[in-house]
Protein backbone atom coordinates (compact mmCIF):
# COMPACT_ATOMS: atom_id res chain seq x y z
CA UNK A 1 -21.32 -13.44 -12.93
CA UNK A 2 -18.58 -14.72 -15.44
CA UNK A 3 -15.71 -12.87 -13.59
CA UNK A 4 -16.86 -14.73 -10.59
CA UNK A 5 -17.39 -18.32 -12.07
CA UNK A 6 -13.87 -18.21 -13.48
CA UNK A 7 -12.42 -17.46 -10.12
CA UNK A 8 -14.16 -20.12 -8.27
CA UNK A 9 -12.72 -22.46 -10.96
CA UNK A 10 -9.21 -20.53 -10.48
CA UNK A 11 -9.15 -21.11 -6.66
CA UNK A 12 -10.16 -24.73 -7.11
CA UNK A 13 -7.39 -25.87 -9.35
CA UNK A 14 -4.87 -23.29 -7.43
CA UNK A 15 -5.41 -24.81 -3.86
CA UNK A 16 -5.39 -28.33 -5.47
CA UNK A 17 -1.62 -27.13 -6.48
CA UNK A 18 -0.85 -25.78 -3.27
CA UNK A 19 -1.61 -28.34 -1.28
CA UNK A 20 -0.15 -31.14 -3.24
CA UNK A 21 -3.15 -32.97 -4.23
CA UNK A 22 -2.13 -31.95 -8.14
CA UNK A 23 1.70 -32.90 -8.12
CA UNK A 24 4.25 -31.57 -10.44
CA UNK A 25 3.22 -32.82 -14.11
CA UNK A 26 -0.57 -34.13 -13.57
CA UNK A 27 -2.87 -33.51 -16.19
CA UNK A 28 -5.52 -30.96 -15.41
CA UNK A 29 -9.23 -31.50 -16.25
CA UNK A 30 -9.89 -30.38 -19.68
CA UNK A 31 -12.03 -27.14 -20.55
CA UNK A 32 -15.35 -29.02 -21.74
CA UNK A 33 -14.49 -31.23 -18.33
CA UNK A 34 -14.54 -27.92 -15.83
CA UNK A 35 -17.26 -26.73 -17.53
CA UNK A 36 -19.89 -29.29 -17.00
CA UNK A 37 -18.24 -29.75 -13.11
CA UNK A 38 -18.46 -26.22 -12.46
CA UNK A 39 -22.14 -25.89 -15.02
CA UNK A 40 -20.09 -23.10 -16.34
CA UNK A 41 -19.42 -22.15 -20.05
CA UNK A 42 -16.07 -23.62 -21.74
CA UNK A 43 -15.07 -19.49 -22.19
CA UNK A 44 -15.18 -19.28 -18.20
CA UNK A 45 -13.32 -22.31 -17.95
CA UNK A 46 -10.90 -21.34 -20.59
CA UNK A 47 -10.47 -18.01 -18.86
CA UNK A 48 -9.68 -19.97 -15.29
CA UNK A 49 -7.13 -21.94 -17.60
CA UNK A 50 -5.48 -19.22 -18.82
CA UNK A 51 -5.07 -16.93 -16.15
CA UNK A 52 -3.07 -20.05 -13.97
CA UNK A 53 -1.02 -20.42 -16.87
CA UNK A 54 -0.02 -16.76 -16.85
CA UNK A 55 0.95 -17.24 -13.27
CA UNK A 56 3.39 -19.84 -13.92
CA UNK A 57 1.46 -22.50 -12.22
CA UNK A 58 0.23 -25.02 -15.32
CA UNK A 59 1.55 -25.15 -18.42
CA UNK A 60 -0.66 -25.47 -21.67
CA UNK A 61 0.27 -27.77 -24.48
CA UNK A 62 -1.92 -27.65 -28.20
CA UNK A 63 -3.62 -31.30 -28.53
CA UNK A 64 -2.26 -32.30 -25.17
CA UNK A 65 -3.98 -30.39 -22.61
CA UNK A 66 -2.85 -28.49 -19.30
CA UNK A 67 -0.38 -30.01 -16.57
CA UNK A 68 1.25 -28.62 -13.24
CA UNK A 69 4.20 -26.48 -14.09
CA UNK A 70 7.26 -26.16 -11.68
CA UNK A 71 7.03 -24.07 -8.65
CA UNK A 72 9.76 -22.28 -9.81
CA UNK A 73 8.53 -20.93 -13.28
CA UNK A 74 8.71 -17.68 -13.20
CA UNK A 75 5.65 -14.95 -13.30
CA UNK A 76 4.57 -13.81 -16.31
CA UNK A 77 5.82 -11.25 -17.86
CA UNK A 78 2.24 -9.62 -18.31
CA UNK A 79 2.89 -9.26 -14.42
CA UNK A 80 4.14 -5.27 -14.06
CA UNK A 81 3.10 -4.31 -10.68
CA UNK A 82 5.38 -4.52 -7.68
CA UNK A 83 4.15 -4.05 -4.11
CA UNK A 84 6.28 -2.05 -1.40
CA UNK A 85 4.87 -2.48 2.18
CA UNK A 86 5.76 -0.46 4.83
CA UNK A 87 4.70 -0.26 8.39
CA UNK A 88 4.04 3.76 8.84
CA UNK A 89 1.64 5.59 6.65
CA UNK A 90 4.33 7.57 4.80
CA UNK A 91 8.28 7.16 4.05
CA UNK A 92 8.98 10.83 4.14
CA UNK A 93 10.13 11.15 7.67
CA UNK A 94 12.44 8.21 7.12
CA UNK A 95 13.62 8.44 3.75
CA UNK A 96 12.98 8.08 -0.04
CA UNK A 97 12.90 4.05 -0.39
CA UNK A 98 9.77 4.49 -3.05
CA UNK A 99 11.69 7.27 -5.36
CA UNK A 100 14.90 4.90 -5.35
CA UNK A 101 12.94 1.53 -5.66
CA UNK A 102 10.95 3.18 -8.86
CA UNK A 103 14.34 4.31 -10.65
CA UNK A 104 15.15 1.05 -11.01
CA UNK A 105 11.61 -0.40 -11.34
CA UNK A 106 11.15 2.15 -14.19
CA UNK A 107 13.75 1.38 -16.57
CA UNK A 108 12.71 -2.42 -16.28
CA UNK A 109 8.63 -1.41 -16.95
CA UNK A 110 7.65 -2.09 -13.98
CA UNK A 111 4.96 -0.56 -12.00
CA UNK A 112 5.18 0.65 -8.20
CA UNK A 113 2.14 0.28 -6.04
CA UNK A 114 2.73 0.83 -1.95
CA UNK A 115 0.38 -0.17 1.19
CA UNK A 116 0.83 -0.60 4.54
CA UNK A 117 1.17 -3.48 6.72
CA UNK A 118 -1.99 -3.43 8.27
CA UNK A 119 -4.04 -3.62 5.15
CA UNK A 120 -1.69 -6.47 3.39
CA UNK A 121 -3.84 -9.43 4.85
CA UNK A 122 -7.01 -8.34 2.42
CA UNK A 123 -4.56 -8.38 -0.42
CA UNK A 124 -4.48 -10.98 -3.33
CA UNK A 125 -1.04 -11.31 -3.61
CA UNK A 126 -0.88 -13.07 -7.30
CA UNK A 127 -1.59 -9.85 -9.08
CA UNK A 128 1.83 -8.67 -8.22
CA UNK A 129 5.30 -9.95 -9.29
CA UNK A 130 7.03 -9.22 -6.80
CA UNK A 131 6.87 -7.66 -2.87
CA UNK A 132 9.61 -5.42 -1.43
CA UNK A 133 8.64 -5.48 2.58
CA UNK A 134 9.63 -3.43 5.09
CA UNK A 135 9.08 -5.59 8.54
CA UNK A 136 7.76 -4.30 11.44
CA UNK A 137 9.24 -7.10 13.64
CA UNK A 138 9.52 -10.14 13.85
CA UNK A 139 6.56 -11.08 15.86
CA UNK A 140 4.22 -8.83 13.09
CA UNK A 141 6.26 -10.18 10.27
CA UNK A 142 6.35 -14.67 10.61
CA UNK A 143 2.54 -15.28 9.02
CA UNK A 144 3.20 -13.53 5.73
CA UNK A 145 7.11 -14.31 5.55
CA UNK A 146 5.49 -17.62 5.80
CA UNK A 147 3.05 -17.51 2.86
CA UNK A 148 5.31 -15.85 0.54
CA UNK A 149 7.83 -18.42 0.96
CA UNK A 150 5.01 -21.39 0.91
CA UNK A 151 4.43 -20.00 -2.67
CA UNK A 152 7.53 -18.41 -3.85
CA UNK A 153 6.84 -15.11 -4.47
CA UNK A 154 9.60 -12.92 -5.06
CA UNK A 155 10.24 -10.83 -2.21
CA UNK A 156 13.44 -8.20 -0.59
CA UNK A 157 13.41 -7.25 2.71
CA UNK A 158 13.75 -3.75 3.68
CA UNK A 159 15.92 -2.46 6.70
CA UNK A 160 15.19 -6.04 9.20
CA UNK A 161 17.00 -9.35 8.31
CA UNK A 162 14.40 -12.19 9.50
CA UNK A 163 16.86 -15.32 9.94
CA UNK A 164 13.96 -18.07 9.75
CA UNK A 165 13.57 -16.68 5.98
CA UNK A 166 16.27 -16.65 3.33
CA UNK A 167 14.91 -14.09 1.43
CA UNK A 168 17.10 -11.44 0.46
CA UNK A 169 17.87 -8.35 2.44
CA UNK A 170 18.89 -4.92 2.17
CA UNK A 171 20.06 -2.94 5.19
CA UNK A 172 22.00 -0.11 6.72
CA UNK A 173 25.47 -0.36 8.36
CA UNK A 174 23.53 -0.32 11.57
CA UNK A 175 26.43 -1.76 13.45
CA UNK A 176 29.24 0.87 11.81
CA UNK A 177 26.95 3.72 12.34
CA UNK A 178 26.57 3.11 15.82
CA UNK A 179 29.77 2.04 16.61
CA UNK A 180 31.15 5.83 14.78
CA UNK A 181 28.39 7.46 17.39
CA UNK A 182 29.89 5.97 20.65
CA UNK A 183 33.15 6.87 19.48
CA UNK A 184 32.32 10.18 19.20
CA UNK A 185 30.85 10.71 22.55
CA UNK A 186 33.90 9.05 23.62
CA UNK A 187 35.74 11.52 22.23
CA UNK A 188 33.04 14.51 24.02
CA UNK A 189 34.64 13.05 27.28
CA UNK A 190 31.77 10.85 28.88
CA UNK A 191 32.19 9.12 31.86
CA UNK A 192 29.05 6.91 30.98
CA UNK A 193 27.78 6.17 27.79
CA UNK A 194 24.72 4.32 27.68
CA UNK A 195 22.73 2.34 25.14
CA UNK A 196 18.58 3.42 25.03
CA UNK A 197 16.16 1.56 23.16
CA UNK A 198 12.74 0.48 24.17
CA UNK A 199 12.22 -2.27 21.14
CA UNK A 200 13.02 -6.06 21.65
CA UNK A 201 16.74 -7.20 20.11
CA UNK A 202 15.28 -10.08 19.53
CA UNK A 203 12.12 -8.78 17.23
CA UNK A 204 14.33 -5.99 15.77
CA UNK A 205 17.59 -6.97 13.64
CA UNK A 206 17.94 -3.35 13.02
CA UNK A 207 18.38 -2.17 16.73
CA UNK A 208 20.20 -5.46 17.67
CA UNK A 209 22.81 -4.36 15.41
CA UNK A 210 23.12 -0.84 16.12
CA UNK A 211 23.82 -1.97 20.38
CA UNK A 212 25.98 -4.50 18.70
CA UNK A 213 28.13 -1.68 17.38
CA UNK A 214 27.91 0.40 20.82
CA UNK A 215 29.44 -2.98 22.59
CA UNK A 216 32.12 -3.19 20.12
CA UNK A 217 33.58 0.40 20.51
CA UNK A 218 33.02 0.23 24.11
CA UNK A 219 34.83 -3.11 24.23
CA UNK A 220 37.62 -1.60 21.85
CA UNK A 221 38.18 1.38 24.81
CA UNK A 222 38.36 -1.79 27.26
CA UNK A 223 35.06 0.26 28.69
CA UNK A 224 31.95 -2.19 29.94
CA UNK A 225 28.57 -1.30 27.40
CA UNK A 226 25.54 -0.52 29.51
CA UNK A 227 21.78 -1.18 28.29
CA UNK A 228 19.31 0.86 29.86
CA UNK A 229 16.69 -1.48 29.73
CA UNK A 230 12.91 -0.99 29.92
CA UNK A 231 10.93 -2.86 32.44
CA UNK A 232 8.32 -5.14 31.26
CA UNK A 233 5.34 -2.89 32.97
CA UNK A 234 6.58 0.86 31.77
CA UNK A 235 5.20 2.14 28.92
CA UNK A 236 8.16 4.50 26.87
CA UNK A 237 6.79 7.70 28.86
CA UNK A 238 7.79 5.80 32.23
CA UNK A 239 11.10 4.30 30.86
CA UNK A 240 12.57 8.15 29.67
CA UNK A 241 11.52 9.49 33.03
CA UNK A 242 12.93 6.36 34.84
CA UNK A 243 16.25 7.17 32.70
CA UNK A 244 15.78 11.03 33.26
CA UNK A 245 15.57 10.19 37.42
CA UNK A 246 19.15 8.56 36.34
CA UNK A 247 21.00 11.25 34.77
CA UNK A 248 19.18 13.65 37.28
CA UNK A 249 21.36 11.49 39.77
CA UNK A 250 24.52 11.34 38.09
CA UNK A 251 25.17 14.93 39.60
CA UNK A 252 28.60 16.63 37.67
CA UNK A 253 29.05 13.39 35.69
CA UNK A 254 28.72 13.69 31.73
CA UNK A 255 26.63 10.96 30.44
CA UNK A 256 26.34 10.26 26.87
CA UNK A 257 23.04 8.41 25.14
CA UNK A 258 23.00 6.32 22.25
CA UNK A 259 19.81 5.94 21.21
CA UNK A 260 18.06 3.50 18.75
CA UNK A 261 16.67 5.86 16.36
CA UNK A 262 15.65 9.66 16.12
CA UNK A 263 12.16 9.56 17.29
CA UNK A 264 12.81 8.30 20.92
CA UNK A 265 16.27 10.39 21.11
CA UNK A 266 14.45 13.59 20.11
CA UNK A 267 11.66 12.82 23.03
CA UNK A 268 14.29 12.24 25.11
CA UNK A 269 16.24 15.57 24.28
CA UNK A 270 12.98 17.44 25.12
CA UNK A 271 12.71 15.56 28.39
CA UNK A 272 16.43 16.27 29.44
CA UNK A 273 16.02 19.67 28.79
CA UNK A 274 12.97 19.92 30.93
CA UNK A 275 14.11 18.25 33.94
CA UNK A 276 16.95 21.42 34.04
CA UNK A 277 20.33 19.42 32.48
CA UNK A 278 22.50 20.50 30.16
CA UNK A 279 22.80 19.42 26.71
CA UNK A 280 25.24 18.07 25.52
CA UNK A 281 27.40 19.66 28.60
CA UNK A 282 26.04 17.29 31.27
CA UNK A 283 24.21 15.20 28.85
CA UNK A 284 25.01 14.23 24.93
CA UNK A 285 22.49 12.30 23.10
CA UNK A 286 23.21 10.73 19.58
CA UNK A 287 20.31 9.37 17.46
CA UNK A 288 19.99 7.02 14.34
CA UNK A 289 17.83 8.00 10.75
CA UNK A 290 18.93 11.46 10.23
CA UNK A 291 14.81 12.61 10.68
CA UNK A 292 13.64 15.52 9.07
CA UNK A 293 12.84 16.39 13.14
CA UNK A 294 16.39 15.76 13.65
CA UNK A 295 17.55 18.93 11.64
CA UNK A 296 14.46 20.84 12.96
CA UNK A 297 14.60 20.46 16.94
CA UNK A 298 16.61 22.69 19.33
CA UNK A 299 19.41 21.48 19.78
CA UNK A 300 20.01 19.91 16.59
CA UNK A 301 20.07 15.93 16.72
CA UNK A 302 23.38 14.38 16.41
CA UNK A 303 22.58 11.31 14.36
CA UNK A 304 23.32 8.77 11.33
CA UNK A 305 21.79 9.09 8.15
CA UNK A 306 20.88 5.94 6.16
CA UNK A 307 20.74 5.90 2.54
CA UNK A 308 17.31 5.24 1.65
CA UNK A 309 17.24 6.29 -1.78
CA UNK A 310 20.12 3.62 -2.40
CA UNK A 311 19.11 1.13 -0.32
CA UNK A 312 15.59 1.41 -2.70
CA UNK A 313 17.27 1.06 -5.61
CA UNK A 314 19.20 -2.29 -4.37
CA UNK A 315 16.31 -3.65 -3.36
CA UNK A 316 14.56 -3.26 -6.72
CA UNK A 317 17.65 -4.38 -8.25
CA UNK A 318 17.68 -8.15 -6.17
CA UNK A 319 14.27 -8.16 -6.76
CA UNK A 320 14.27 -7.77 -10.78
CA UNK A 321 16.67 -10.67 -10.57
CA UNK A 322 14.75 -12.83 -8.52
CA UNK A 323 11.62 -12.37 -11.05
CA UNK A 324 13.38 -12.44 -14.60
CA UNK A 325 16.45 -14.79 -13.55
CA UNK A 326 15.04 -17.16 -10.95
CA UNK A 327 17.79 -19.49 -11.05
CA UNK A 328 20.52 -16.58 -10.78
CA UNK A 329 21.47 -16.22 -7.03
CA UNK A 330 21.04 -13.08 -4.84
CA UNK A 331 23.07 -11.86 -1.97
CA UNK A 332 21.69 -9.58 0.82
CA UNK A 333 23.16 -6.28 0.66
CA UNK A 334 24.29 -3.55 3.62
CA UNK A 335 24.73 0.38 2.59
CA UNK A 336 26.94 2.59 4.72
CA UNK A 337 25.38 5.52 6.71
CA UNK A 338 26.70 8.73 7.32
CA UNK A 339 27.68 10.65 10.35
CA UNK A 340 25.97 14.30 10.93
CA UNK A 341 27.19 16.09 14.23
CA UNK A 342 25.16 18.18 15.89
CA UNK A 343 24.43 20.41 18.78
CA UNK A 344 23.35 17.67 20.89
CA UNK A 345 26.64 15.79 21.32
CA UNK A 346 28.94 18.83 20.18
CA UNK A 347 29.06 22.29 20.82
């Protein structure tokens, strides 16, 4: 039961903190105090004691007692565990984030645990010292930006800036790498180039970016940009066979797709290619990832590759600094992708 007695103690005192009720510099009840309010022993309430110290939250002073520390002390340093969260069940298909993240993480001590999304709301946060988080959206994304900013826990974004945070972010040249791709089908001889993407530009920086870069070389050709938008009813089978019923139309015209990332472009290849066009004659498509599917599908996927592996590795880096230099300051950070022509824009 002792493990569980010192925790009740530990929550007590902790959302006392949180919520303001114990302000910067109170005194906290002593250890012979908590343990006749709790009817514990003083080595439970010692324990409870001890472990908020080691969080940063009070600070313990011989023949003085223990008083609320500053919300900006920094973990302790028995803290070696980070936490990556990502919102798929593996990061193989879209790159090596872990293997850079621990290179860094490794040199430092540190330890590298990862879980998904779904499962972070069961998670006790505190046992960590720091989070590297990989958003989903925005929408999926606001309740635990929220509590890791409410208790200023170290944390880099992965691939999504959130602008109602100012936590630090690392991201691909979304914009450039898009922006390169229209240029190129430009450059196939397109009559239309179209943008395709089936997530919100408001919930998802990422793909706001990359049809911000399709606008710009458009613009730069003095050609209008085109969004291919999906109708609040369809599902993404409807939309591609909405936008198939398109190109089907088009008749002799070559139309050229730039699409928000690999996995709808290579559905959409397959779908193309059923329906009897040509690819990338009558139709080229361009992608954005650089999938492992993207190599493997016939015709190869034209696409962007992002560097994961570095983009890991600055992440780790901003967050090291956040937890052993709080008062240092951190800038967001963008890594540029690289172009891979393929079949399915070129012959």
């Amino acid at each position: 039961m002792g493990p569980l007695l010192y925790k009740k103690i530990y929550h007590f005192i902790k959302e006392q903190i949180d919520s303001g009720q114990l302000k910067l510099g109170d005194r906290l009840p002593t250890e012979k105090e908590l343990s006749e309010e709790f009817g514990v022993s003083r080595i439970t309430s010692k324990r409870a004691l001890a472990e908020l110290e080691q969080e940063g939250l009070v600070v313990r002073t011989r023949g003085k007692g223990s008083f609320v520390a500053e919300k900006s002390v920094t973990v302790s340093s028995n803290k070696r565990d980070i936490l990556l969260i990502l919102p798929f069940d593996s990061d193989y298909e879209l790159g090596d984030y872990a293997r850079g993240i621990m290179t860094v993480l490794a040199e430092k001590g540190y330890r590298l645990m990862v879980q998904l999304a779904s499962a972070v709301v069961a998670t006790d946060l505190s046992q960590y010292a720091g989070v590297i988080y990989y958003p989903e959206d925005v929408n999926h994304s606001i309740d635990f930006l929220f509590y890791c900013d409410y208790h200023q826990i170290p944390l880099v974004l992965l691939d999504k800036q959130v602008d109602l945070f100012s936590f630090p972010t690392v991201v691909a040249d979304n914009k450039g790498g898009a922006y390169e791709l229209t240029q190129h089908l430009m450059q196939q001889a397109c009559q239309e180039i179209l943008f395709i993407a089936t997530e919100s530009f408001g919930e998802v920086s990422s793909v706001r970016d990359r049809y911000l870069g399709y606008l710009a070389a458009m613009a730069e050709m003095q050609r209008s940009g085109s969004y291919f938008s999906k109708e609040n009813s369809e599902d993404s089978i409807a939309y591609l066979d909405r936008l198939v019923e398109h190109l089907l139309a088009n008749g002799e015209q070559k139309t050229g797709l730039v699409v928000e990332n690999d996995w709808l472009a290579i559905q959409l290849l397959q779908r193309v290619l059923q329906a009897g066009l040509s690819v990338p004659d009558q139709v080229a498509i361009v992608g954005f990832d650089n999938s492992q599917a993207s190599r493997l599908i016939t015709p190869n996927l034209t696409t962007a590759a992002q560097g994961f592996y570095m983009m890991g590795q600055e992440a780790a880096t901003l967050l090291v600094v956040q937890m052993e230099e709080p008062d240092k300051p951190v800038h967001s950070q963008q890594i540029p992708v690289q172009i891979f022509i393929r079949e399915s824009s070129q012959l």
